[in-house]
Protein backbone atom coordinates (compact mmCIF):
# COMPACT_ATOMS: atom_id res chain seq x y z
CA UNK A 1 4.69 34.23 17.73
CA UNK A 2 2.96 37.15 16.15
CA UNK A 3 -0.54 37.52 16.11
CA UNK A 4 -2.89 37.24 13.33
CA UNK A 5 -5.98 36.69 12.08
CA UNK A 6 -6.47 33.12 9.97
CA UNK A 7 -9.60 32.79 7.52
CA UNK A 8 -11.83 30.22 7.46
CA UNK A 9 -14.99 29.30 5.90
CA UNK A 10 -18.00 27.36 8.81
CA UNK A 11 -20.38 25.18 6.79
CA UNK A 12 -23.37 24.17 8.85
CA UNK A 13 -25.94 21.20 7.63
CA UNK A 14 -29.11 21.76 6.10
CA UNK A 15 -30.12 24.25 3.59
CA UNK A 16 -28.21 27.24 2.52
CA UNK A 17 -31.61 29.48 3.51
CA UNK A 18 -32.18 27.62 6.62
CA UNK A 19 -28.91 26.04 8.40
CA UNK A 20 -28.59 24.29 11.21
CA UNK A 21 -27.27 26.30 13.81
CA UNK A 22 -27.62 23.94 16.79
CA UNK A 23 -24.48 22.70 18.52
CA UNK A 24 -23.16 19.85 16.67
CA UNK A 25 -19.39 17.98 16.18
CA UNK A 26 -17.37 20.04 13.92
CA UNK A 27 -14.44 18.37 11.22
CA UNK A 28 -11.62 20.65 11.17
CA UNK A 29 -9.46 20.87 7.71
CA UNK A 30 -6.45 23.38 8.01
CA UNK A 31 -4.81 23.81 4.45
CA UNK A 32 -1.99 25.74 2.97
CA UNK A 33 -3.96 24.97 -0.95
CA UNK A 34 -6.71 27.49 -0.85
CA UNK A 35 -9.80 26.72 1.20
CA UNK A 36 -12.26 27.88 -1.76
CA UNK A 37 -9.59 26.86 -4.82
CA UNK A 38 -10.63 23.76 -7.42
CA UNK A 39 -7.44 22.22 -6.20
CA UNK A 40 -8.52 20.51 -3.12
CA UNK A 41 -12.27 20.85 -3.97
CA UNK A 42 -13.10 21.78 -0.59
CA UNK A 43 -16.72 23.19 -0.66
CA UNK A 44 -17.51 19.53 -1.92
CA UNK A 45 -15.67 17.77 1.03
CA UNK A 46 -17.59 20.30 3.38
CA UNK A 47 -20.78 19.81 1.86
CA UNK A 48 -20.08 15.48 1.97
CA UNK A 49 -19.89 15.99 5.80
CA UNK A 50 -22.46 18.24 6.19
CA UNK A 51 -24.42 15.94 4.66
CA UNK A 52 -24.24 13.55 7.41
CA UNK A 53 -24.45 16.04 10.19
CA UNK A 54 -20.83 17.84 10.94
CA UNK A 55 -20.03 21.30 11.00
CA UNK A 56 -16.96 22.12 8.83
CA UNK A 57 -14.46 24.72 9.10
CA UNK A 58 -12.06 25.42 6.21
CA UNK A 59 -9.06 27.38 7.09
CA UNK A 60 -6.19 28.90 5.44
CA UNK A 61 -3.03 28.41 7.51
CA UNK A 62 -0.99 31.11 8.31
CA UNK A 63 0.25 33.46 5.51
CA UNK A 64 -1.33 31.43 2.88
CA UNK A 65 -4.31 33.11 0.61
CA UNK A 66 -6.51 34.59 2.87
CA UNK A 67 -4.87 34.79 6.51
CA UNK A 68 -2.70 36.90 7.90
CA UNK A 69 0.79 36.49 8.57
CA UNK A 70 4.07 35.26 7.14
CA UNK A 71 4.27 32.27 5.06
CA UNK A 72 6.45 30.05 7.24
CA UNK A 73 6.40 26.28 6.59
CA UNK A 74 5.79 23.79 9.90
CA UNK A 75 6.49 26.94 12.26
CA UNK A 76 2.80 27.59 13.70
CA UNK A 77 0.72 24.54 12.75
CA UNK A 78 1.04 23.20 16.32
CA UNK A 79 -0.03 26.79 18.29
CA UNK A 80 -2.37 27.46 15.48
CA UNK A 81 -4.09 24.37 15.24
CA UNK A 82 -4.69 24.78 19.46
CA UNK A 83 -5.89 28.04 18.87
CA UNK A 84 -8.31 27.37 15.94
CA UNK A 85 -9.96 24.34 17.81
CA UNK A 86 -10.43 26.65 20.98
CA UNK A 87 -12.25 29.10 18.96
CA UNK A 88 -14.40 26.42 17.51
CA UNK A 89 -15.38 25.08 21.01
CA UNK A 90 -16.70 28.79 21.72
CA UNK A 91 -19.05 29.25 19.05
CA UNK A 92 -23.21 28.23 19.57
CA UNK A 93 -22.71 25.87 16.34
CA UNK A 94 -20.18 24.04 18.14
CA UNK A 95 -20.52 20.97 21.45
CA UNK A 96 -17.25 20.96 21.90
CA UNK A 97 -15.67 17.72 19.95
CA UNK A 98 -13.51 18.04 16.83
CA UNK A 99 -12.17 15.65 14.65
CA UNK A 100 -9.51 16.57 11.41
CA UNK A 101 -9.15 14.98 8.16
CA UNK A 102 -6.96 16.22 5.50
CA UNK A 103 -3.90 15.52 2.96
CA UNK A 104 -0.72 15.73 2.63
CA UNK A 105 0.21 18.82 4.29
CA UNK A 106 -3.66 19.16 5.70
CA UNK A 107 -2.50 15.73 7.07
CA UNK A 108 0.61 17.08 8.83
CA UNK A 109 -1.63 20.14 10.42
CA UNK A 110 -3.23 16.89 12.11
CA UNK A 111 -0.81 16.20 13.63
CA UNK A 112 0.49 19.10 14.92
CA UNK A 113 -2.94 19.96 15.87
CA UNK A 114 -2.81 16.61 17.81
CA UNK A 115 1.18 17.62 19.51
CA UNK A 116 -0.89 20.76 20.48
CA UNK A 117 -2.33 18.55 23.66
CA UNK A 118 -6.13 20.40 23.03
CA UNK A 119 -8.49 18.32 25.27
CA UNK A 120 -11.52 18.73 22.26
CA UNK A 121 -10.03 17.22 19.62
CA UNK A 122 -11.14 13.53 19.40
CA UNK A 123 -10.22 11.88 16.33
CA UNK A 124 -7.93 12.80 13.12
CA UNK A 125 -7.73 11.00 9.84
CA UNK A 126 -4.39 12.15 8.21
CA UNK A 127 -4.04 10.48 4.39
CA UNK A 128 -0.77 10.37 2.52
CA UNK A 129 1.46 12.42 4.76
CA UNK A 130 3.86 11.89 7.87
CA UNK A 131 5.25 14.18 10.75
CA UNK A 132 8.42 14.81 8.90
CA UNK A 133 6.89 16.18 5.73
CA UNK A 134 9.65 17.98 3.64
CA UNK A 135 12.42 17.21 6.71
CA UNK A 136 15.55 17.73 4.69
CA UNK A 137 17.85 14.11 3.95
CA UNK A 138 21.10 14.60 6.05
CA UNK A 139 24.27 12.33 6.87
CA UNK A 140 24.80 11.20 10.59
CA UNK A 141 28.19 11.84 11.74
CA UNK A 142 30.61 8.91 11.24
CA UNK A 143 27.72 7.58 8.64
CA UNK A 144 28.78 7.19 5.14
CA UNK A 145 25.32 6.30 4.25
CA UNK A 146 21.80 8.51 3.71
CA UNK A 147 18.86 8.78 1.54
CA UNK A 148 18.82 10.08 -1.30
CA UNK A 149 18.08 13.76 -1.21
CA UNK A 150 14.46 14.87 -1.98
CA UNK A 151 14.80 17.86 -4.22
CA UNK A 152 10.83 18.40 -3.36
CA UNK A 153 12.02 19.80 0.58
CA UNK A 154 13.68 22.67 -0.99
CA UNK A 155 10.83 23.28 -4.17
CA UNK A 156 8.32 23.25 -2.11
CA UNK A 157 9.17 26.43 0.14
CA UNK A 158 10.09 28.62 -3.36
CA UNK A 159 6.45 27.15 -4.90
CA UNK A 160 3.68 26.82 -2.09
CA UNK A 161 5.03 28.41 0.52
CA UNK A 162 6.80 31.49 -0.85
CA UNK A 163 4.01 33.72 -0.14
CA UNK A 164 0.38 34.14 0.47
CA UNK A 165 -0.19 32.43 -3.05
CA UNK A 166 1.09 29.77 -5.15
CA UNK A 167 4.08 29.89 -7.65
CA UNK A 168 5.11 28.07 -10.46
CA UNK A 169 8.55 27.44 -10.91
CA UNK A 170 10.35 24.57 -12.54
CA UNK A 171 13.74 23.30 -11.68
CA UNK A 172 16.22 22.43 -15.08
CA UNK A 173 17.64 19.42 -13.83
CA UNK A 174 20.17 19.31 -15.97
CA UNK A 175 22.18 22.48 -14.17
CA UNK A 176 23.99 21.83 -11.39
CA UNK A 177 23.53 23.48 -8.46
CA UNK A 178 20.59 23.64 -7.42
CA UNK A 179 21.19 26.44 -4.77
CA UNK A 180 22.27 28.40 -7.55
CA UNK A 181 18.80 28.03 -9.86
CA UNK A 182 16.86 29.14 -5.96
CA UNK A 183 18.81 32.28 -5.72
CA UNK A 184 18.47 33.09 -9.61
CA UNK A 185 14.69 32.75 -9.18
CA UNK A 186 14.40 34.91 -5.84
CA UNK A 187 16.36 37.67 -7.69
CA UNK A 188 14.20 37.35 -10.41
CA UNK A 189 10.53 37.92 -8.30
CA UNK A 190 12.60 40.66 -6.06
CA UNK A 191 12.40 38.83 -2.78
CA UNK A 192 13.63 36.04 -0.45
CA UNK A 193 11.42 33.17 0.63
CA UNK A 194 11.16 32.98 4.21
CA UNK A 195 10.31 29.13 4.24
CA UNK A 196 13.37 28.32 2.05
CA UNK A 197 15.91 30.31 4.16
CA UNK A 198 14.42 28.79 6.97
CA UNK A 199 15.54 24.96 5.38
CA UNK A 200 18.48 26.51 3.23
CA UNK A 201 21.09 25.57 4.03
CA UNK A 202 20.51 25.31 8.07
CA UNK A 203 17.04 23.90 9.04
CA UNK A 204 15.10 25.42 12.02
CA UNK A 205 14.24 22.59 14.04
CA UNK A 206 12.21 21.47 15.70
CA UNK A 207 8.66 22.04 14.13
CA UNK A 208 7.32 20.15 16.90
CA UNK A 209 7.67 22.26 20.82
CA UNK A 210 8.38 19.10 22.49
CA UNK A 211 10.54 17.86 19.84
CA UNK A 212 8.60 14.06 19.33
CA UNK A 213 5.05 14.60 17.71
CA UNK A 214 3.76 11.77 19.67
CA UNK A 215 5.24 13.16 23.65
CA UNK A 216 1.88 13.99 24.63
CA UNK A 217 -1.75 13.76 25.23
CA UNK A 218 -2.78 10.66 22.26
CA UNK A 219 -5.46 10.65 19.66
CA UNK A 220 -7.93 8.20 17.75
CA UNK A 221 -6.08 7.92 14.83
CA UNK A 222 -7.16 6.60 11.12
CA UNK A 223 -4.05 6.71 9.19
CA UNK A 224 -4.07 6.33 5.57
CA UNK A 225 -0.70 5.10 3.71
CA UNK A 226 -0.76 4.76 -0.42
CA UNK A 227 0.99 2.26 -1.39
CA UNK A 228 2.39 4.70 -4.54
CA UNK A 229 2.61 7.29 -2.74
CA UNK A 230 6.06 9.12 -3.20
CA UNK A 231 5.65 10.46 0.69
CA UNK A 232 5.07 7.03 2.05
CA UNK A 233 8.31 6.32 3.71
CA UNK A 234 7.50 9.04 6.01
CA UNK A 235 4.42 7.86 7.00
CA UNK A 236 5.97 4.11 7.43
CA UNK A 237 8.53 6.52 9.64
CA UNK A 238 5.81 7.41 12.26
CA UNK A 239 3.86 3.96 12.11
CA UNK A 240 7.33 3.14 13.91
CA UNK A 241 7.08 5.58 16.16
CA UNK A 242 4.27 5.08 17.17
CA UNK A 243 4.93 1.86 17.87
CA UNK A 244 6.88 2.65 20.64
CA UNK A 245 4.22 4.83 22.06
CA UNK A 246 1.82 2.79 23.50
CA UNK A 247 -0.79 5.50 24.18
CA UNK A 248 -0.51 6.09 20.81
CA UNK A 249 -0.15 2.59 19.68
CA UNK A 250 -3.55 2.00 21.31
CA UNK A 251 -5.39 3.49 19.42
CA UNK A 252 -3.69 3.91 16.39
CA UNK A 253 -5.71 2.40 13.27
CA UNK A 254 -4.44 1.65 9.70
CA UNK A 255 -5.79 2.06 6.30
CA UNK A 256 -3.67 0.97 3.48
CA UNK A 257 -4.82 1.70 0.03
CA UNK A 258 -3.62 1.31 -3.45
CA UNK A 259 -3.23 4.82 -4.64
CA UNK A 260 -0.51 7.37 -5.32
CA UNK A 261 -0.72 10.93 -3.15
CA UNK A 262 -3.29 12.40 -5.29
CA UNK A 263 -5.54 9.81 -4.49
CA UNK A 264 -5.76 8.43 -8.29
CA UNK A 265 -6.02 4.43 -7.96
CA UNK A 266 -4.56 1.55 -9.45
CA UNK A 267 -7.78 0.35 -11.03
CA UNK A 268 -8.53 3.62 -12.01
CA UNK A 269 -10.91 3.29 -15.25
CA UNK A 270 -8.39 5.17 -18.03
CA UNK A 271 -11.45 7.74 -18.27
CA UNK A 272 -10.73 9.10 -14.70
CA UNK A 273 -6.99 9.26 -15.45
CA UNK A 274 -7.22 12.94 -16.11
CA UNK A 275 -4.94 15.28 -14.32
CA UNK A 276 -7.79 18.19 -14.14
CA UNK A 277 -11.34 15.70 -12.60
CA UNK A 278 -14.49 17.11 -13.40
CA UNK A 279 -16.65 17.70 -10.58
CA UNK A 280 -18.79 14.66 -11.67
CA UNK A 281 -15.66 12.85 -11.10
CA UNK A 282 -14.71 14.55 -8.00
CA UNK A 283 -18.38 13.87 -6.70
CA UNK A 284 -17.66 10.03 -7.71
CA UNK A 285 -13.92 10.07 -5.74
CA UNK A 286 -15.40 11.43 -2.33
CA UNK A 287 -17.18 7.97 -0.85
CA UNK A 288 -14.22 6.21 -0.98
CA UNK A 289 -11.89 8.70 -0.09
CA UNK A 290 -14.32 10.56 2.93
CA UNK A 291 -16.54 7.38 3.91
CA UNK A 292 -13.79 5.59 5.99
CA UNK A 293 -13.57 8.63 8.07
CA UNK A 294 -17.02 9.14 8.54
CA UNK A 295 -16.91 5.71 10.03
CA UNK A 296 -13.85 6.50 12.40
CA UNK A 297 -15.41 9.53 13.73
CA UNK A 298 -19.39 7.75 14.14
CA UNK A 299 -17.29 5.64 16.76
CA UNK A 300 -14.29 8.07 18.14
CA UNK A 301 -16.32 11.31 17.66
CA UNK A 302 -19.91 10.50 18.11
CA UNK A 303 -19.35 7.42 20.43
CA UNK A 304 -21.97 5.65 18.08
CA UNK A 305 -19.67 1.96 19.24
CA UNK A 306 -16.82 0.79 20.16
CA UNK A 307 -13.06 0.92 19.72
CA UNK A 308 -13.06 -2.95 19.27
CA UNK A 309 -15.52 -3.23 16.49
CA UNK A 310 -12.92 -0.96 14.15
CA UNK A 311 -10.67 -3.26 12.73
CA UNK A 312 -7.35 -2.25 13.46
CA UNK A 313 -5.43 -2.57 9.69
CA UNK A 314 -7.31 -2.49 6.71
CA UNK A 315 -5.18 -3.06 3.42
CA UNK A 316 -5.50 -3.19 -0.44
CA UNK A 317 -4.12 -6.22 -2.12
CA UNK A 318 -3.21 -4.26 -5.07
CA UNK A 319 -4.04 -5.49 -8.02
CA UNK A 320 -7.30 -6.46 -7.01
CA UNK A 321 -10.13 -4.94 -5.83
CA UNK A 322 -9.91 -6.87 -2.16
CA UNK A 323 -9.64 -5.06 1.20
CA UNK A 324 -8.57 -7.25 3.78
CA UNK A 325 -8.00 -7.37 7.91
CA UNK A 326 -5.57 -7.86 10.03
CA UNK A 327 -5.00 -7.05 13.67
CA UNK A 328 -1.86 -5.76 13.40
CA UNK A 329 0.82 -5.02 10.13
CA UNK A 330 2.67 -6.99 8.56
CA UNK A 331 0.11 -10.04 8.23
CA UNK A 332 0.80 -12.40 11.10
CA UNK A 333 0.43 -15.23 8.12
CA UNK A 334 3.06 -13.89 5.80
CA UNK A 335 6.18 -16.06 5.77
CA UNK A 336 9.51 -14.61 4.77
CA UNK A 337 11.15 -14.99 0.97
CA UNK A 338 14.57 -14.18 0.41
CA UNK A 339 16.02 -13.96 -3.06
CA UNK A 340 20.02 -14.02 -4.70
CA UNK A 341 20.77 -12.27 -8.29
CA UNK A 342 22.70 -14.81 -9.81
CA UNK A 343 25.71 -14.25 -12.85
CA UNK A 344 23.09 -15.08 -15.37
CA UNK A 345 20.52 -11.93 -14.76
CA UNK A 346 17.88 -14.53 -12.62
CA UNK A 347 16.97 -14.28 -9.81
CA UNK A 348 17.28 -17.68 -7.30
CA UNK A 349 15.58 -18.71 -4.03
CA UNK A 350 20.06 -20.25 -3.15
CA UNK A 351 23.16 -18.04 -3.88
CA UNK A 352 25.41 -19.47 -5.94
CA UNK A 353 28.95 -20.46 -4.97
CA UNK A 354 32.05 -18.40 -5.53
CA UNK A 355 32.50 -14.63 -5.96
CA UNK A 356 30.87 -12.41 -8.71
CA UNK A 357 31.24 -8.79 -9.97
CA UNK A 358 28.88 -7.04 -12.62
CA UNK A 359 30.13 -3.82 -13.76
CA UNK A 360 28.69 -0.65 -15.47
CA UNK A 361 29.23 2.79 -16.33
CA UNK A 362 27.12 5.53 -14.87
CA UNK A 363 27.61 8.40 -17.58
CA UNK A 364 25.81 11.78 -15.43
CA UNK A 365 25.04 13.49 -18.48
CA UNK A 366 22.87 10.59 -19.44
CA UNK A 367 21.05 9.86 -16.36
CA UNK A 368 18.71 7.52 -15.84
CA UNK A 369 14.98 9.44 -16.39
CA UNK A 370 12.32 9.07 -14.28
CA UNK A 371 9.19 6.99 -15.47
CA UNK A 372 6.38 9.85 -14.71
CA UNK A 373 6.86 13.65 -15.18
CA UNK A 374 5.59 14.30 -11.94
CA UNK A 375 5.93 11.74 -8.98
CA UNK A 376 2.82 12.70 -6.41
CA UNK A 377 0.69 11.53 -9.48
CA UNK A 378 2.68 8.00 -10.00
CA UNK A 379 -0.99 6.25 -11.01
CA UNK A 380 -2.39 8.98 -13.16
CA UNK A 381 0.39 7.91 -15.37
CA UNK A 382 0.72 3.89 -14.69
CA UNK A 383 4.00 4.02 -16.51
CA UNK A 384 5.59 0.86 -17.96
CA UNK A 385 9.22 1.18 -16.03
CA UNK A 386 10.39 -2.22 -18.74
CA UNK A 387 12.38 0.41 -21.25
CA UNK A 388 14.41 1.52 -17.82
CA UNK A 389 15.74 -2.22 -17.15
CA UNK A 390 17.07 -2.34 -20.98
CA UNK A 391 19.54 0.47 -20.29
CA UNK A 392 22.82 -0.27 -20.19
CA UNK A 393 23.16 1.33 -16.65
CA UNK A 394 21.11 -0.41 -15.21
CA UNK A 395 20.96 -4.22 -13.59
CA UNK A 396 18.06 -6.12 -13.85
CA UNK A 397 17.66 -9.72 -12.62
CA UNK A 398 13.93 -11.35 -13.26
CA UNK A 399 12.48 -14.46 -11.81
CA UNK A 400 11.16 -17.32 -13.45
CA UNK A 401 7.65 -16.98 -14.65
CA UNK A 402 4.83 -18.16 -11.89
CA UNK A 403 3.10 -20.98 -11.32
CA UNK A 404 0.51 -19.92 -9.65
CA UNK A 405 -0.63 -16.68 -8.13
CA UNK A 406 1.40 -15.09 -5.42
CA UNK A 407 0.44 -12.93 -2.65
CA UNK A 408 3.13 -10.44 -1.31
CA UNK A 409 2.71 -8.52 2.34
CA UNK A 410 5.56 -6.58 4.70
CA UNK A 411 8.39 -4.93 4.41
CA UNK A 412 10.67 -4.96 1.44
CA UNK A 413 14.55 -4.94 1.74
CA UNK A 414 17.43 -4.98 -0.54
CA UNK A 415 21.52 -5.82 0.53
CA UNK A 416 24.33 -5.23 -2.04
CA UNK A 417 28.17 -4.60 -1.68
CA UNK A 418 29.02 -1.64 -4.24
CA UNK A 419 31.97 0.35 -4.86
CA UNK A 420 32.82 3.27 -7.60
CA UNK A 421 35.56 4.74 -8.98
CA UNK A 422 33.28 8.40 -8.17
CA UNK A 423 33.50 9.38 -4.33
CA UNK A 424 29.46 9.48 -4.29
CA UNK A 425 27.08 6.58 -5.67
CA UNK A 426 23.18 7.01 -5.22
CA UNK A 427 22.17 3.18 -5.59
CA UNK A 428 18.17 3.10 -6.48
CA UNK A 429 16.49 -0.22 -6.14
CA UNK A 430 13.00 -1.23 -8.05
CA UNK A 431 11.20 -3.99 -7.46
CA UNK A 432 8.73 -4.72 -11.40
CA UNK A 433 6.15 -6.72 -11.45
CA UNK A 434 6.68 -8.22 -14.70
CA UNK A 435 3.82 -9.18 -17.25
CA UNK A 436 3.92 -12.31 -19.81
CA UNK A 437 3.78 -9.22 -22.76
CA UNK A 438 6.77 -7.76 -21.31
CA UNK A 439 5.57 -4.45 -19.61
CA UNK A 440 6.30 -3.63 -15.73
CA UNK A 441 5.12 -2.14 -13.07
CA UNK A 442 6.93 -1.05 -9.93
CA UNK A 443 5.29 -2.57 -7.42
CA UNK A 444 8.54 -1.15 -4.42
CA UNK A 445 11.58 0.99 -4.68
CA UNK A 446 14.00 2.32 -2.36
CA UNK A 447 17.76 4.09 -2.24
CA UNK A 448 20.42 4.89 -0.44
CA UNK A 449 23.10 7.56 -1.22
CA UNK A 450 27.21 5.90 -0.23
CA UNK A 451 29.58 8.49 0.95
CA UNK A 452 33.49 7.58 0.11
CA UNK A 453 31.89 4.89 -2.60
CA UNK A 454 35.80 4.24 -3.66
CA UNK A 455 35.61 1.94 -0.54
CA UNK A 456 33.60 -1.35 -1.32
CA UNK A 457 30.64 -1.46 1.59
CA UNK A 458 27.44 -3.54 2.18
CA UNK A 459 24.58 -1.37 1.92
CA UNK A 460 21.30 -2.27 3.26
CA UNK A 461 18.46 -0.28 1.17
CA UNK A 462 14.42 0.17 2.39
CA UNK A 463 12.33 -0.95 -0.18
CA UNK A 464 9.22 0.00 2.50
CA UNK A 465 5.93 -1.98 2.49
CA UNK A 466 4.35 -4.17 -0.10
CA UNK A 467 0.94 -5.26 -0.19
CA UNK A 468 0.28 -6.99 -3.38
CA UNK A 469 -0.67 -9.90 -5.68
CA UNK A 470 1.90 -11.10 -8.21
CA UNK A 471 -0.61 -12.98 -11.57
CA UNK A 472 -0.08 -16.37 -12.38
CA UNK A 473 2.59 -16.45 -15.50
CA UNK A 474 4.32 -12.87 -14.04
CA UNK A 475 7.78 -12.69 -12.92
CA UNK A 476 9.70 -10.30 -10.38
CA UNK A 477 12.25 -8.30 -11.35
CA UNK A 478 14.90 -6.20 -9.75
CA UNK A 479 16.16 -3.18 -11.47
CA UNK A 480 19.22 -1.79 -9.54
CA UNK A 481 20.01 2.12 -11.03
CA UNK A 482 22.96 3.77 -10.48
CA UNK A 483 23.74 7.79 -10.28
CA UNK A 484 26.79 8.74 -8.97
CA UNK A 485 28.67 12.42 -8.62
CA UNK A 486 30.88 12.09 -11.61
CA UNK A 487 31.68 9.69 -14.65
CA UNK A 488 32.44 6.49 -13.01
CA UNK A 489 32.40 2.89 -13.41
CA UNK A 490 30.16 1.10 -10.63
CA UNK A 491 30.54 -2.14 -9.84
CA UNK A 492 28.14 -4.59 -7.80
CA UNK A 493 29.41 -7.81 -6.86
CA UNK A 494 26.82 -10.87 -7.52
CA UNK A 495 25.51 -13.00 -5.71
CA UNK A 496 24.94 -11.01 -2.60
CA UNK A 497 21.82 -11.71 -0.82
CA UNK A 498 18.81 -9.32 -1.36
CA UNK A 499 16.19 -10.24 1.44
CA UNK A 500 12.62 -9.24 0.24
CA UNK A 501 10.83 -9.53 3.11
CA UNK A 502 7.48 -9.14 1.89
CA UNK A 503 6.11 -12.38 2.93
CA UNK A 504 3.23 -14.63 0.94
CA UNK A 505 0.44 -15.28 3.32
CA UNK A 506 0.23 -19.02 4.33
């Protein structure tokens, strides 16, 4: 590894003209965004945890804005995020304990940061982000299933991680391929991305020296999951890891919130549904979003407690404005509901006898659009998904209207047998909470992507976790969408059981 210097900004508590420059804990953020940019709205983070006594340091990873070095994606964060906490522990502002917070890819630097095995780090409080960040989708051999490819691992490397600064670039989705539109686009600014050739088409793996993030030395963890959040799956991915950690598992703490991964709510008021915040709003967003780490860290950091008195899952019932506890995830009270699409477009607590096809035609020059223009800001949008399920390509099946108010918690499957006269089907799965005035809201989704699809299989799609409360006089639907390689006809035999395995709490 080449060596280089990284910037970083220190902010110390107390005035500007007079700071404090006695040894204190420090909270570490390591960001690829701009330390000093509006994006992230740093200096306003640092100056929240000043506030209440921490040293910050802002820094710009490597190759990004201000530090030195080549722009490489995942390569350094683990030796770099070592190296920056040992320089912190030298300095007379510093005791010698460190904690993290951050998102999204100032979440993954957490965790390399934590792989790194550094003694003085204490605590981290990664939001909206996982340990595979970006990992490209690929097929196990003999598997003729996958996920759906996530176009964002290869966009990501030609926009924020091309070079010290940030590009825009938008891919035509219409044009096929997409290799071809990345190569176009390198030609066109006169140079190769080192991040994308690193992915493209080979990946270099691992990111992580020992290969599994959580091999080593543990930390107090408070680990933030949106339930909107487009990256979620991956953090669901290393809540099951960690699971079969126990030094991780230990102390591994869970905050579950209803909010998409730019932190706009479900409740939002429509005034604060603005895709640029003013820093009145921003000033307004940071309790909520910095306040449950001050917490974590008053205990892990500042030993101001005890482990035990942090509860160890904390989770929005969306659609309300109620946290709840549990001691572990899913809720030990939810029971399971499983649920058959019948002939008739219903969906029915028994399967009905006899065999059943449904058929439709998947036309990929008409393809089924996506309900917000940009996916990390789901909520800023709070699209009504009900046009989708009137499509012709698309299968919906809706429950009967409620009785009474429902309460859904866990995980979220779906099972179908498909086939297609195209060799590839990508089967997408919704699940709508549907209003008495028609509109819906996806609530769950998952996909899978069926190699050979001319062969009729049983695919089992993750629909991830659910934490929510389905109104009195709503119904559930279940929009099944369809995108295969070429023209095709795609059929999906009914009923087939799809087990939602959210449960309603007892």
């Amino acid at each position: 590894m080449t060596e280089c210097k990284l910037a970083a900004d220190v902010y110390l508590p107390g005035a500007p003209e007079e700071p404090d420059t006695t040894a204190g804990d420090t909270i570490l953020i390591r960001l690829p965004y701009d330390k000093s940019g509006v994006y992230c709205f740093i200096p306003l983070i640092a100056e929240y945890f000043t506030r209440h006594g921490y040293r910050v340091l802002a820094q710009d990873v490597r190759g990004k804005f201000r530090s030195e070095g080549d722009a490489l994606l995942f390569v350094n964060e683990v030796d770099d995020g070592y190296d920056t906490i040992e320089w912190i522990t030298r300095q007379p502002w510093s005791n010698g304990r460190v904690a993290m917070w951050g998102d999204s890819y100032f979440g993954y630097t957490q965790w390399a940061a934590a792989a790194s095995g550094h003694p003085a780090l204490k605590a981290i409080a990664p939001r909206v982000t996982g340990t595979g960040l970006g990992e490209p989708v690929r097929r196990r051999p003999g598997q003729r299933t996958r996920a759906v490819e996530w176009t964002v691992t290869y966009m990501y490397p030609l926009t924020q991680f091309f070079d010290n600064d940030m590009l825009i670039w938008q891919l035509d989705s219409s044009r096929r391929e997409f290799a071809a539109q990345a190569e176009e686009f390198m030609a066109q600014v006169g140079g190769r991305g080192l991040s994308y050739d690193q992915w493209y088409p080979n990946p270099v793996l691992p990111r992580f020296p020992a290969g599994d993030p959580f091999a080593g030395r543990s930390v107090p963890t408070l680990h933030t999951i949106g339930w909107w959040d487009n990256c979620a799956p991956l953090a669901w991915a290393d809540v099951d890891r960690i699971a079969h950690h126990p030094n991780w598992d230990a102390h591994h703490y869970l905050r579950i919130e209803s909010i998409d991964h730019e932190s706009f709510q479900l409740l939002d008021a429509e005034e604060d549904r603005v895709m640029e915040r003013s820093e009145r709003q921003i000033r307004d967003l940071l309790p909520r979003t910095l306040d449950p780490a001050l917490a974590f860290f008053e205990v892990f950091v500042r030993d101001n407690g005890v482990a035990a008195d942090v509860p160890r899952v904390i989770w929005s019932l969306g659609g309300t404005d109620e946290m709840r506890e549990e001691p572990s995830w899913p809720p030990r009270a939810a029971s399971p509901v499983t649920l058959f699409p019948t002939p008739s477009g219903s969906l029915a607590s028994q399967a009905e006898q006899g065999a059943h096809v449904r058929t439709w035609v998947h036309d990929p020059d008409d393809l089924v659009p996506s309900s917000v223009p940009d996916a990390f800001s789901y909520l800023l949008f709070h699209p009504d998904e009900a046009q989708i399920g009137d499509r012709d390509d698309v299968l919906r099946f809706d429950s009967e209207p409620l009785a009474v108010d429902v309460d859904l918690a866990g995980p979220v499957s779906a099972r179908a047998r498909v086939w297609s006269d195209g060799p590839v089907l990508d089967f997408f799965v919704r699940v709508l909470d549907v209003a008495p005035d028609g509109t819906a809201l996806r609530i769950a989704r998952g996909q899978v992507q069926l190699a050979d699809a001319t062969e009729a299989a049983t695919v089992d799609v993750d629909l991830g976790q659910i934490g929510y409360r389905l109104r009195a006089g709503h119904r559930l639907a279940r929009a099944h969408l369809q995108a295969a390689t070429t023209r095709s006809s795609c059929r999906r035999p009914a009923p087939a059981p799809i087990p939602g395995r959210g449960g309603r709490p007892a």
